[in-house]
PDB file of N, CA and C in Angstrom:
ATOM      1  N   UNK A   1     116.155  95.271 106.068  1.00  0.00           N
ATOM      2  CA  UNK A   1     115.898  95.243 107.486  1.00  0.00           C
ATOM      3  C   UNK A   1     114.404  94.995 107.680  1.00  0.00           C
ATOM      4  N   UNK A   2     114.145  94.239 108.461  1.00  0.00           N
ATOM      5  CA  UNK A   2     112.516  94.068 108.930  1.00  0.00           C
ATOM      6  C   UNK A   2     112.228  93.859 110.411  1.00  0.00           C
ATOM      7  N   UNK A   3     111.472  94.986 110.778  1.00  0.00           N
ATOM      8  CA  UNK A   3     110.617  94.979 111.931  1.00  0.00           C
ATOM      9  C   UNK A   3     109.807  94.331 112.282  1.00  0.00           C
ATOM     10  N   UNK A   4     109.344  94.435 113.772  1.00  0.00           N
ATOM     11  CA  UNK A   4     108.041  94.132 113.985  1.00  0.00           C
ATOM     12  C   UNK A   4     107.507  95.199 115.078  1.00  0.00           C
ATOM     13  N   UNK A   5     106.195  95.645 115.131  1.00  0.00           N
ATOM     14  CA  UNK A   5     105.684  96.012 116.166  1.00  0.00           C
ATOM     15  C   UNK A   5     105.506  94.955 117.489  1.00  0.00           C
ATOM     16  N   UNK A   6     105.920  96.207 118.080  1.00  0.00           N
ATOM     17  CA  UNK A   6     105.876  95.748 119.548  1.00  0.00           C
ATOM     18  C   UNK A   6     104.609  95.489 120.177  1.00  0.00           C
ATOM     19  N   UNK A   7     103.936  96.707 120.295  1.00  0.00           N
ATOM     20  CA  UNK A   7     102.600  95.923 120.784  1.00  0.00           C
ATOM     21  C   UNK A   7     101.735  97.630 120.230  1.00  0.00           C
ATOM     22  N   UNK A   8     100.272  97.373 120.440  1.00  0.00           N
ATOM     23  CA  UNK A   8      99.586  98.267 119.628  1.00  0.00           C
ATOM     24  C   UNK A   8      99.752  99.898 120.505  1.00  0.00           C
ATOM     25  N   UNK A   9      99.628 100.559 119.568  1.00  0.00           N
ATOM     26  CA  UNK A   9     100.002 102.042 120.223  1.00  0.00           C
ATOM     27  C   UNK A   9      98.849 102.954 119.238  1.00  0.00           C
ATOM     28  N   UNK A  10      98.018 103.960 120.322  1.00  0.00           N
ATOM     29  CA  UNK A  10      97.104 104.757 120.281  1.00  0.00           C
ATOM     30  C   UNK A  10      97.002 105.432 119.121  1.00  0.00           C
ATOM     31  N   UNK A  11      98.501 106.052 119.261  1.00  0.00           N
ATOM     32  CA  UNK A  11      98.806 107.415 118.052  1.00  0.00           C
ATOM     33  C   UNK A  11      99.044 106.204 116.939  1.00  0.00           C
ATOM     34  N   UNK A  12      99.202 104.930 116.162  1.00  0.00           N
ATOM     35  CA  UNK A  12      99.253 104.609 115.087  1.00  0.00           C
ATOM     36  C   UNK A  12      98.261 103.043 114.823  1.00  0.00           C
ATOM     37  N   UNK A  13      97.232 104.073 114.440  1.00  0.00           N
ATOM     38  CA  UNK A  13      96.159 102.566 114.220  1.00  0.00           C
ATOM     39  C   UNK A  13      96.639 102.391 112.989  1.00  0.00           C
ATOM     40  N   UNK A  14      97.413 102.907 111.870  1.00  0.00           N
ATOM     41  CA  UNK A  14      97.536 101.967 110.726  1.00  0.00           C
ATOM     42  C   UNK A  14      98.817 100.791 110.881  1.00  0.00           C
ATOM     43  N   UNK A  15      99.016 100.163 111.961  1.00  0.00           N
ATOM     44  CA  UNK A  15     100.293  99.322 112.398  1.00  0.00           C
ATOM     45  C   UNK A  15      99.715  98.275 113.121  1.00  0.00           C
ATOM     46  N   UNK A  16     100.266  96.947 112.885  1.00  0.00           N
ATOM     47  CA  UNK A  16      99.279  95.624 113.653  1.00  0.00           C
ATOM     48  C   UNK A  16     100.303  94.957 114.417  1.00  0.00           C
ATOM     49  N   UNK A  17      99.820  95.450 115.740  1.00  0.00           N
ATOM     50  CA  UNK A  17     100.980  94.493 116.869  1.00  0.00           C
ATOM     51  C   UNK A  17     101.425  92.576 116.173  1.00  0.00           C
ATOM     52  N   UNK A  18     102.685  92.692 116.538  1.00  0.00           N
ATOM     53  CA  UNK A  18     103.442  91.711 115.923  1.00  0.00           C
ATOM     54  C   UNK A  18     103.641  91.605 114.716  1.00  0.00           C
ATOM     55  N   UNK A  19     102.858  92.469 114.158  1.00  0.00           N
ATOM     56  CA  UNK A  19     102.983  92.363 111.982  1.00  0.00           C
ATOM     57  C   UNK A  19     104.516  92.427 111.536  1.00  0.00           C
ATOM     58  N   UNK A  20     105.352  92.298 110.811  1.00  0.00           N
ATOM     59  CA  UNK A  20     106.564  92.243 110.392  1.00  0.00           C
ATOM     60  C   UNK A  20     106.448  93.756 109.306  1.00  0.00           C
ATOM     61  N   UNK A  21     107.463  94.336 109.478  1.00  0.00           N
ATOM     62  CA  UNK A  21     107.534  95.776 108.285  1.00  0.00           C
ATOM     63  C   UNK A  21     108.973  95.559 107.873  1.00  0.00           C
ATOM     64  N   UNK A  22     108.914  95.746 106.296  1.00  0.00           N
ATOM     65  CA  UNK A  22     110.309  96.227 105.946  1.00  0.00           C
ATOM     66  C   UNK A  22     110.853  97.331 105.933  1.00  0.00           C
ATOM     67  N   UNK A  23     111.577  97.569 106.703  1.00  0.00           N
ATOM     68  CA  UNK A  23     112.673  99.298 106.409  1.00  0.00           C
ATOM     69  C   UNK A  23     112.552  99.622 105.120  1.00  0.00           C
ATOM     70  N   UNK A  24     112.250 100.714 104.541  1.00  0.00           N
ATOM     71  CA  UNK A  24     112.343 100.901 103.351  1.00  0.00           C
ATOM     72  C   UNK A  24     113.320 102.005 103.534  1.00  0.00           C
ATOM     73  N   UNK A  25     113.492 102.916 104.457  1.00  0.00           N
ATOM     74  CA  UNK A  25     114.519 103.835 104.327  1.00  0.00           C
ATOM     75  C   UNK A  25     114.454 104.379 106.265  1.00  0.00           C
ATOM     76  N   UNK A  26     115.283 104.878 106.583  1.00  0.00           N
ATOM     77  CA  UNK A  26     115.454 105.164 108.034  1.00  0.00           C
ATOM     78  C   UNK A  26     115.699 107.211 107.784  1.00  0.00           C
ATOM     79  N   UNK A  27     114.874 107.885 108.600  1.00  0.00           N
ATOM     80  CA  UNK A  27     115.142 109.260 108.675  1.00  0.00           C
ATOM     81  C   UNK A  27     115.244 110.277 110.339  1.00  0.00           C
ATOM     82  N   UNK A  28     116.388 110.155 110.507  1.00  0.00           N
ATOM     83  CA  UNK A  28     116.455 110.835 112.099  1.00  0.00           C
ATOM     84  C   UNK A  28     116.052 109.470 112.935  1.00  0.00           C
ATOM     85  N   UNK A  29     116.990 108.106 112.779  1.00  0.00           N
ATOM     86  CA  UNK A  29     116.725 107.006 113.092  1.00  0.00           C
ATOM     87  C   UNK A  29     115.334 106.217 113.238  1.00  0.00           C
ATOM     88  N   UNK A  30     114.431 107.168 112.930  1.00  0.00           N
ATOM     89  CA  UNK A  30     112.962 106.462 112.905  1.00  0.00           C
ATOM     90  C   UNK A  30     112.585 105.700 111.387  1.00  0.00           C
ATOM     91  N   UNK A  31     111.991 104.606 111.580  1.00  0.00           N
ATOM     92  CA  UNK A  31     111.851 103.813 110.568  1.00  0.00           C
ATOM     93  C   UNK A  31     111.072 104.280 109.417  1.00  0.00           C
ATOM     94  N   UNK A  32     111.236 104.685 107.992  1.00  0.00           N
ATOM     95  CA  UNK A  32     109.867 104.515 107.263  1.00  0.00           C
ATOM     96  C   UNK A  32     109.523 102.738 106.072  1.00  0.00           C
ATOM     97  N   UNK A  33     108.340 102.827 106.648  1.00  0.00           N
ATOM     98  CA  UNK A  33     108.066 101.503 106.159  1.00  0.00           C
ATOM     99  C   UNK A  33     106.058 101.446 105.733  1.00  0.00           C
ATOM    100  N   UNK A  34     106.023 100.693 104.729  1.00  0.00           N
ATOM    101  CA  UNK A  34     104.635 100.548 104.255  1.00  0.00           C
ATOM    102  C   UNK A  34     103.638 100.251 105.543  1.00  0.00           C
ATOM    103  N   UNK A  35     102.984 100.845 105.733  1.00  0.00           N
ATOM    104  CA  UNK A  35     101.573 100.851 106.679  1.00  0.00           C
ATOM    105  C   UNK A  35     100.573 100.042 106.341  1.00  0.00           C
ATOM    106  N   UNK A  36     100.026  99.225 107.159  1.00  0.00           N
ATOM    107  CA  UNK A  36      98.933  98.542 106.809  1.00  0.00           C
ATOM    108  C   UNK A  36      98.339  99.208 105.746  1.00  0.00           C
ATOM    109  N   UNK A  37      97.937 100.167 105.217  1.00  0.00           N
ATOM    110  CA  UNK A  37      97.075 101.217 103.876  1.00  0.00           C
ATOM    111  C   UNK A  37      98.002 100.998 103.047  1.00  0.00           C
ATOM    112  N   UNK A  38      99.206 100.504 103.312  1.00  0.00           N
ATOM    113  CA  UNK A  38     100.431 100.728 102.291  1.00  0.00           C
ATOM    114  C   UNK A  38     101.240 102.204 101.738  1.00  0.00           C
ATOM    115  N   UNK A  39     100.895 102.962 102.523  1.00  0.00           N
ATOM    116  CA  UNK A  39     101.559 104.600 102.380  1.00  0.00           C
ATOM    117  C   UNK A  39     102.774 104.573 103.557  1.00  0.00           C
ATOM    118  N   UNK A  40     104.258 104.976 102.684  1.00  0.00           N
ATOM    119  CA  UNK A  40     105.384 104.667 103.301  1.00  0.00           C
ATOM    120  C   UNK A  40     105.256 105.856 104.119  1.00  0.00           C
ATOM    121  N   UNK A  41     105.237 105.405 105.888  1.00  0.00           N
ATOM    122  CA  UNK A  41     105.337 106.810 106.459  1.00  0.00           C
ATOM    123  C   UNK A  41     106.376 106.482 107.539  1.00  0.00           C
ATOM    124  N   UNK A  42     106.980 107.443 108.203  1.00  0.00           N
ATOM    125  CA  UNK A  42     107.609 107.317 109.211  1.00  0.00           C
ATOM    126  C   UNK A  42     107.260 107.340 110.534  1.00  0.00           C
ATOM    127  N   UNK A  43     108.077 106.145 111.318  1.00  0.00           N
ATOM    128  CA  UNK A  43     106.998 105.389 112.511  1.00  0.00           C
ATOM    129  C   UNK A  43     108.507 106.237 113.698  1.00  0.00           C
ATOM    130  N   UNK A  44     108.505 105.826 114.925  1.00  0.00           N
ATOM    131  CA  UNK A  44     109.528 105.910 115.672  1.00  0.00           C
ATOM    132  C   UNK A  44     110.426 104.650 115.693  1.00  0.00           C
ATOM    133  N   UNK A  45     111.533 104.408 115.908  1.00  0.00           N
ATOM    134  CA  UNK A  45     112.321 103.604 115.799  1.00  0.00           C
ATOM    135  C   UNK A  45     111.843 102.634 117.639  1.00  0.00           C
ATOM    136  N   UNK A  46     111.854 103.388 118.517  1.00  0.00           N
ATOM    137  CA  UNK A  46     111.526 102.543 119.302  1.00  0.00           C
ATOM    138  C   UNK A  46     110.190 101.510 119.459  1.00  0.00           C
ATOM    139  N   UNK A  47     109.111 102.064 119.041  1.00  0.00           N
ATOM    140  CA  UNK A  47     107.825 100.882 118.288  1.00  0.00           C
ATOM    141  C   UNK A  47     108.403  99.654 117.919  1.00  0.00           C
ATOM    142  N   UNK A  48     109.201  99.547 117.696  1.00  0.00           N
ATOM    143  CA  UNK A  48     109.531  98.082 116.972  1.00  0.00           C
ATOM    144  C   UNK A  48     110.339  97.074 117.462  1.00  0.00           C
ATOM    145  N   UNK A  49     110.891  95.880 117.812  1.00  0.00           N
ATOM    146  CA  UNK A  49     112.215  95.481 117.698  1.00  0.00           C
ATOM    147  C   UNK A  49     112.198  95.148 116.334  1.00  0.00           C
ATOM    148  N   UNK A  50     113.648  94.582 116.364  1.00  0.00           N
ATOM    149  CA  UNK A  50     114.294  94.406 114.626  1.00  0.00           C
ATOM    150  C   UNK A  50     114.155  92.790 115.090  1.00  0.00           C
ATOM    151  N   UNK A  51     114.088  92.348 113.622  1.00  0.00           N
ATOM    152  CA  UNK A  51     113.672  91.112 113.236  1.00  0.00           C
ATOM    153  C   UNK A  51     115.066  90.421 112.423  1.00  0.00           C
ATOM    154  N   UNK A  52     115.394  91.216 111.619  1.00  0.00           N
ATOM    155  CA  UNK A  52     116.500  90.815 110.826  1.00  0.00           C
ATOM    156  C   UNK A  52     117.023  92.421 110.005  1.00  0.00           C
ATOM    157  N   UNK A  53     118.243  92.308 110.853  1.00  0.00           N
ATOM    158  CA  UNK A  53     118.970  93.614 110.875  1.00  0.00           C
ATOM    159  C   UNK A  53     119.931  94.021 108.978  1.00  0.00           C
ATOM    160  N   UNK A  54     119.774  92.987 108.874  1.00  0.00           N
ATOM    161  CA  UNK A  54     120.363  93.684 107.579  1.00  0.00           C
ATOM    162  C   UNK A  54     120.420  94.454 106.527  1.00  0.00           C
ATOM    163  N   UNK A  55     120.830  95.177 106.342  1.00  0.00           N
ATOM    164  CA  UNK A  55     120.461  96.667 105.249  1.00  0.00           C
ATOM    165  C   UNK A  55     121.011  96.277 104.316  1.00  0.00           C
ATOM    166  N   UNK A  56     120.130  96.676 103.020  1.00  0.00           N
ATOM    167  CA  UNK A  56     120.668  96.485 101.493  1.00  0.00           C
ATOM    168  C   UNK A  56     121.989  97.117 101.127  1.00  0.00           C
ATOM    169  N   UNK A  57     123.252  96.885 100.843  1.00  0.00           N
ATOM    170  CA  UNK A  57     124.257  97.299 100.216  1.00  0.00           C
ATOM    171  C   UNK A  57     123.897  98.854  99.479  1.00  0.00           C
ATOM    172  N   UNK A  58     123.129  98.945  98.839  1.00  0.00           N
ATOM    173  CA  UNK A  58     122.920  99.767  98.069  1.00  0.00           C
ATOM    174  C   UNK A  58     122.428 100.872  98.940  1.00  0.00           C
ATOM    175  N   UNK A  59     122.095 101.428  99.946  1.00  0.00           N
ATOM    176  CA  UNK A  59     121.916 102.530 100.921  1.00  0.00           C
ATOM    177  C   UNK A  59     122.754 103.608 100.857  1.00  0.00           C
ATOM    178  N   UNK A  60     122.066 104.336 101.038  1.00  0.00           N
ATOM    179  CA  UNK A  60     123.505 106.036 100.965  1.00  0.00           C
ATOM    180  C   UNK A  60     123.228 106.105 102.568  1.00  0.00           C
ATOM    181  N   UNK A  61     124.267 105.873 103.689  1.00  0.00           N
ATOM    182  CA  UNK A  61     123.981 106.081 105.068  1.00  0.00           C
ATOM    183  C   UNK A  61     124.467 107.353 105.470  1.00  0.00           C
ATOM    184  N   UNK A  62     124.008 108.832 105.847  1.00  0.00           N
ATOM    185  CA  UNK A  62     124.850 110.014 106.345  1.00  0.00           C
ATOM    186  C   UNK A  62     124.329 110.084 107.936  1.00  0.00           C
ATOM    187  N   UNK A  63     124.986 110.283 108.609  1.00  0.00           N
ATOM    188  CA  UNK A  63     125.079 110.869 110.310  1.00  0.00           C
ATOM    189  C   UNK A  63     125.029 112.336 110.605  1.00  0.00           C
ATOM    190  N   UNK A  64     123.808 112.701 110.950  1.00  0.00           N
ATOM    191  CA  UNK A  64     122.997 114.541 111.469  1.00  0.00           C
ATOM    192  C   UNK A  64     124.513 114.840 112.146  1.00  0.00           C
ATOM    193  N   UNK A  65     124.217 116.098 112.386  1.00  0.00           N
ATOM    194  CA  UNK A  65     124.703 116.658 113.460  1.00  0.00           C
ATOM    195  C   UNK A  65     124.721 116.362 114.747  1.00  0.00           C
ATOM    196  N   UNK A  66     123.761 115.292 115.182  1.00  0.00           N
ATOM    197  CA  UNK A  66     123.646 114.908 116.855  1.00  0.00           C
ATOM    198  C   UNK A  66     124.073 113.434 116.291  1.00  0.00           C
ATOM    199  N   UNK A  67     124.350 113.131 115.847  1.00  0.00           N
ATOM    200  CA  UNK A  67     124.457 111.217 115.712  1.00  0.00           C
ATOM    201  C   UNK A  67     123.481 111.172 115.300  1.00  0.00           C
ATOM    202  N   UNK A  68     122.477 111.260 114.235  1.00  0.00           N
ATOM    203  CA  UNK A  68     120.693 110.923 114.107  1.00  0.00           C
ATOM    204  C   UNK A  68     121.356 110.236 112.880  1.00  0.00           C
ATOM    205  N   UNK A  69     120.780 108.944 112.120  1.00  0.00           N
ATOM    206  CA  UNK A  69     121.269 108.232 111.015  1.00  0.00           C
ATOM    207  C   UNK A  69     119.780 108.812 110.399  1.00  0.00           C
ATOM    208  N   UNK A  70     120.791 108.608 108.256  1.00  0.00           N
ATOM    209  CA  UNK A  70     119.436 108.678 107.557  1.00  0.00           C
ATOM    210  C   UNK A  70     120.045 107.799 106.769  1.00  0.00           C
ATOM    211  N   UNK A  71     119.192 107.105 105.843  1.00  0.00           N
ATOM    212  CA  UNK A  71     119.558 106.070 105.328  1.00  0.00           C
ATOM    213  C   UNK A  71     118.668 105.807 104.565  1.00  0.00           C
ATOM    214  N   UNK A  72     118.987 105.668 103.044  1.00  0.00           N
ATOM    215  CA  UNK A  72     117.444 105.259 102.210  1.00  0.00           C
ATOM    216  C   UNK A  72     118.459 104.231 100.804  1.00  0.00           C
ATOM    217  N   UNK A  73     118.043 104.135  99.854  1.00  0.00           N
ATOM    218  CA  UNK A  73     118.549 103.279  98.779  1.00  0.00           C
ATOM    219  C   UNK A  73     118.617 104.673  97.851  1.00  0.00           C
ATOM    220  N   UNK A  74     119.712 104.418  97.250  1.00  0.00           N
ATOM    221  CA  UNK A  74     120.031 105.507  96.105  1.00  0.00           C
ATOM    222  C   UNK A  74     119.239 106.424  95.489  1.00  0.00           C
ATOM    223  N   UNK A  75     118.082 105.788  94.883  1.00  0.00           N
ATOM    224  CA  UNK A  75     117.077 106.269  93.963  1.00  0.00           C
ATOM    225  C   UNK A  75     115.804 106.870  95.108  1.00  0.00           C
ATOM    226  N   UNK A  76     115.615 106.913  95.719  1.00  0.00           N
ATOM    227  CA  UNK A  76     115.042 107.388  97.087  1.00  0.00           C
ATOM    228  C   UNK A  76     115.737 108.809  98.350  1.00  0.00           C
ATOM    229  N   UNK A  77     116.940 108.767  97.756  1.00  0.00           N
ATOM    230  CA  UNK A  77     117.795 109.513  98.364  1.00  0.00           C
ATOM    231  C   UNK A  77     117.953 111.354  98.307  1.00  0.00           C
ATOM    232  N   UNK A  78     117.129 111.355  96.982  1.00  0.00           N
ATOM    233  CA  UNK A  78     117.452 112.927  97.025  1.00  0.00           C
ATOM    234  C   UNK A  78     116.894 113.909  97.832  1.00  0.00           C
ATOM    235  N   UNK A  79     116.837 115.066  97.567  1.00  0.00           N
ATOM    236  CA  UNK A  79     116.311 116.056  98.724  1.00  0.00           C
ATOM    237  C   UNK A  79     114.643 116.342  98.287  1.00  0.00           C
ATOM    238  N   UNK A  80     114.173 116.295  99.050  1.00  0.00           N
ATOM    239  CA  UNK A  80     112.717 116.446  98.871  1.00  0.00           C
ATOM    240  C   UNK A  80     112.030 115.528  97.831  1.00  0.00           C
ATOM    241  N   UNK A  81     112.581 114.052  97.985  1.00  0.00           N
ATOM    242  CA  UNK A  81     112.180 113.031  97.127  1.00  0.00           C
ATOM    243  C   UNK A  81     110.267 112.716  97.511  1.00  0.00           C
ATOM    244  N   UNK A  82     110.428 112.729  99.014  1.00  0.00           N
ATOM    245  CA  UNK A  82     108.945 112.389  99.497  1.00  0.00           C
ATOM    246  C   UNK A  82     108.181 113.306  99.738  1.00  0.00           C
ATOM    247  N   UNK A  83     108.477 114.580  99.645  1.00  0.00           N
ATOM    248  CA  UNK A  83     107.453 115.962  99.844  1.00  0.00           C
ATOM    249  C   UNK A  83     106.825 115.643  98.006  1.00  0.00           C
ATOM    250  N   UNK A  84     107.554 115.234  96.765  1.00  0.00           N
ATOM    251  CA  UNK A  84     107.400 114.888  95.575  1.00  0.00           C
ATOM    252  C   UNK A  84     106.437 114.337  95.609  1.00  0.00           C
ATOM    253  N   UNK A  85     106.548 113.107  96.187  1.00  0.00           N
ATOM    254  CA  UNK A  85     106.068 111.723  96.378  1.00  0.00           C
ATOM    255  C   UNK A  85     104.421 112.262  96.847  1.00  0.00           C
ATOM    256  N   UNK A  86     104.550 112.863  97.782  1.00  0.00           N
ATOM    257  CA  UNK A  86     103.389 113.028  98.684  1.00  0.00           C
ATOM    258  C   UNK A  86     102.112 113.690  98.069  1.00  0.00           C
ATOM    259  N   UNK A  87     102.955 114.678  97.311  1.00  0.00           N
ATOM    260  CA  UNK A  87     102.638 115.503  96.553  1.00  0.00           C
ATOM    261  C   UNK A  87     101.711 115.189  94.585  1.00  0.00           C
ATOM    262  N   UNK A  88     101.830 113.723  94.981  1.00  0.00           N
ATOM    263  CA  UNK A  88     101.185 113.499  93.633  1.00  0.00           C
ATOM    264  C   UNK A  88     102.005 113.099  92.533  1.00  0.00           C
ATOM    265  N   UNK A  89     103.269 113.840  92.531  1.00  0.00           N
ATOM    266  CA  UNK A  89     104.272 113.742  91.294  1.00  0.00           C
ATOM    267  C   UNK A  89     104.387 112.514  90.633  1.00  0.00           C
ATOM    268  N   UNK A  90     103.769 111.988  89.290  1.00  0.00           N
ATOM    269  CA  UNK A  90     104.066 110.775  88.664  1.00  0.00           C
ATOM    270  C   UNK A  90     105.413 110.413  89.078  1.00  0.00           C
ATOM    271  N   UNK A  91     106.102 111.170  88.188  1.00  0.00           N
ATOM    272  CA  UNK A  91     107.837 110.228  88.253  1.00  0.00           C
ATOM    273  C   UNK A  91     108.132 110.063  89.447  1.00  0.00           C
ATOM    274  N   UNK A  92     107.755 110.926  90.992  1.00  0.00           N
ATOM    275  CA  UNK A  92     107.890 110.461  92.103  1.00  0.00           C
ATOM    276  C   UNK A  92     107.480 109.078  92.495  1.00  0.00           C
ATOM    277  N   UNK A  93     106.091 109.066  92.075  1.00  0.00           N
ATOM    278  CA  UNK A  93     105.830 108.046  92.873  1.00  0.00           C
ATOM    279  C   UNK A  93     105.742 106.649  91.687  1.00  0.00           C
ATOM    280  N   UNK A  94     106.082 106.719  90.691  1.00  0.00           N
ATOM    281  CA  UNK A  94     106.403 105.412  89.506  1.00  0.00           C
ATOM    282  C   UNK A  94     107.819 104.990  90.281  1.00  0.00           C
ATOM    283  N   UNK A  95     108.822 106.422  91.001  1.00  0.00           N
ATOM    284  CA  UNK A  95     110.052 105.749  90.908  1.00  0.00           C
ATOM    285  C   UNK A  95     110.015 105.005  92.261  1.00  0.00           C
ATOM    286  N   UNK A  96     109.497 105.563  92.995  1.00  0.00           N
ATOM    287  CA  UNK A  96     109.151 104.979  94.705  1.00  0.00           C
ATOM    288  C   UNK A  96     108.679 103.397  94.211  1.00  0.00           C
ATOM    289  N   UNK A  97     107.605 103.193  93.830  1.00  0.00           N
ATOM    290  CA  UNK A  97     107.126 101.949  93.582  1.00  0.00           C
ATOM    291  C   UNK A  97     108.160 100.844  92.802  1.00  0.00           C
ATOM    292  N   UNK A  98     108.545 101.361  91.780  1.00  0.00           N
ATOM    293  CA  UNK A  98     109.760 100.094  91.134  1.00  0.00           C
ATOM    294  C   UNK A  98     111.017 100.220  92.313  1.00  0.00           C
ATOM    295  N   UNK A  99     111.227 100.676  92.731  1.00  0.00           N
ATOM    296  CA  UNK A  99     112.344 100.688  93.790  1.00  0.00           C
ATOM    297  C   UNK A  99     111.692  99.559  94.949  1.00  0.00           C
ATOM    298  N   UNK A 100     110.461  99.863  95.296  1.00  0.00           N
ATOM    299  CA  UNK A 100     110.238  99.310  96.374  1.00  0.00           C
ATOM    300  C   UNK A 100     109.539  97.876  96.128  1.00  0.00           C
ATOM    301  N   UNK A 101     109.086  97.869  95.272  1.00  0.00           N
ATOM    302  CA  UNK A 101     108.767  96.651  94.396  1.00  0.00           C
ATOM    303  C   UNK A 101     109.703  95.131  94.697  1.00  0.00           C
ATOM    304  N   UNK A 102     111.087  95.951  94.056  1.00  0.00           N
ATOM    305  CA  UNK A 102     112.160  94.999  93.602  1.00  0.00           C
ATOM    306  C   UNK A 102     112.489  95.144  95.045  1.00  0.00           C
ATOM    307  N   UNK A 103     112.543  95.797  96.191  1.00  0.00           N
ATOM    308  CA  UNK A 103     113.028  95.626  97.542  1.00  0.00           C
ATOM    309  C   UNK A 103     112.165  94.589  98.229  1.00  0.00           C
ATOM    310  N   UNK A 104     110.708  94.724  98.101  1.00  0.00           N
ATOM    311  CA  UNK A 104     109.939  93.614  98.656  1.00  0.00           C
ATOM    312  C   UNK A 104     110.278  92.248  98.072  1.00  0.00           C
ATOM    313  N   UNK A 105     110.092  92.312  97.001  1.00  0.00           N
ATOM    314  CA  UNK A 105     110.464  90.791  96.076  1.00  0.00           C
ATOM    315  C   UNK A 105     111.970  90.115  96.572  1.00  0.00           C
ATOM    316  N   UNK A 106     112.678  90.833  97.013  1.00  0.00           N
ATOM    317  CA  UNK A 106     114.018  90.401  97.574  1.00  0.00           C
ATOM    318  C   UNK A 106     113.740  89.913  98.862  1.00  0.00           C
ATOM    319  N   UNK A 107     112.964  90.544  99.726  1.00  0.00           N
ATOM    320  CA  UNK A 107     112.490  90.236 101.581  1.00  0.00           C
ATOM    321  C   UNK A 107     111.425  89.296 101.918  1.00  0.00           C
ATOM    322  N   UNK A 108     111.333  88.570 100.712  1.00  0.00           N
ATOM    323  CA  UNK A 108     110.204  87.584 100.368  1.00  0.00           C
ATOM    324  C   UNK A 108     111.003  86.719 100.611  1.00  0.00           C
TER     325      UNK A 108
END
């Protein structure tokens, strides 16, 4: 799936009106996707329209308790994968990067 910003917004100077972002995973329907700095963070889903809606096959999709979608690629999926991530953890973030690697090289 790939976004674009809509137009520039206060609360997120690391985002460039009209720039294109790839979904890398969706949490409580808000997008997370590489930031201009390149640190995958989560944006709001309304910031954006969609560009090209299609999600990788390989996604684990579950539905909250209110209808809220989460949605990430397998290897990205576990519980407290990005508190890991955030956190410094080699194997976190070696596995984040080859995952997301081979996801960019595909949206190319």
């Amino acid at each position: 799936m790939t976004v674009k910003l809509k137009q520039r917004n206060s609360e997120y100077h690391d985002l460039t009106p009209g720039q294109s972002y790839v979904v890398i995973g969706i949490e409580a329907d808000d997008y997370r996707i590489l930031n201009d700095h390149g640190r995958p963070y989560l944006y709001p889903h309304d910031l954006f329209e969609i560009e090209l809606p299609y999600e990788p096959g390989d996604w684990i999709t579950e539905i909250g308790e209110e209808g809220e979608r989460y949605s990430y690629p397998a290897a990205l999926n576990a519980p407290g994968f990005f508190e890991d991530f955030f956190d410094g953890q080699r194997e976190a973030i070696a596995l984040f990067w080859r995952v997301i690697n081979q996801r960019l090289a595909l949206a190319s």
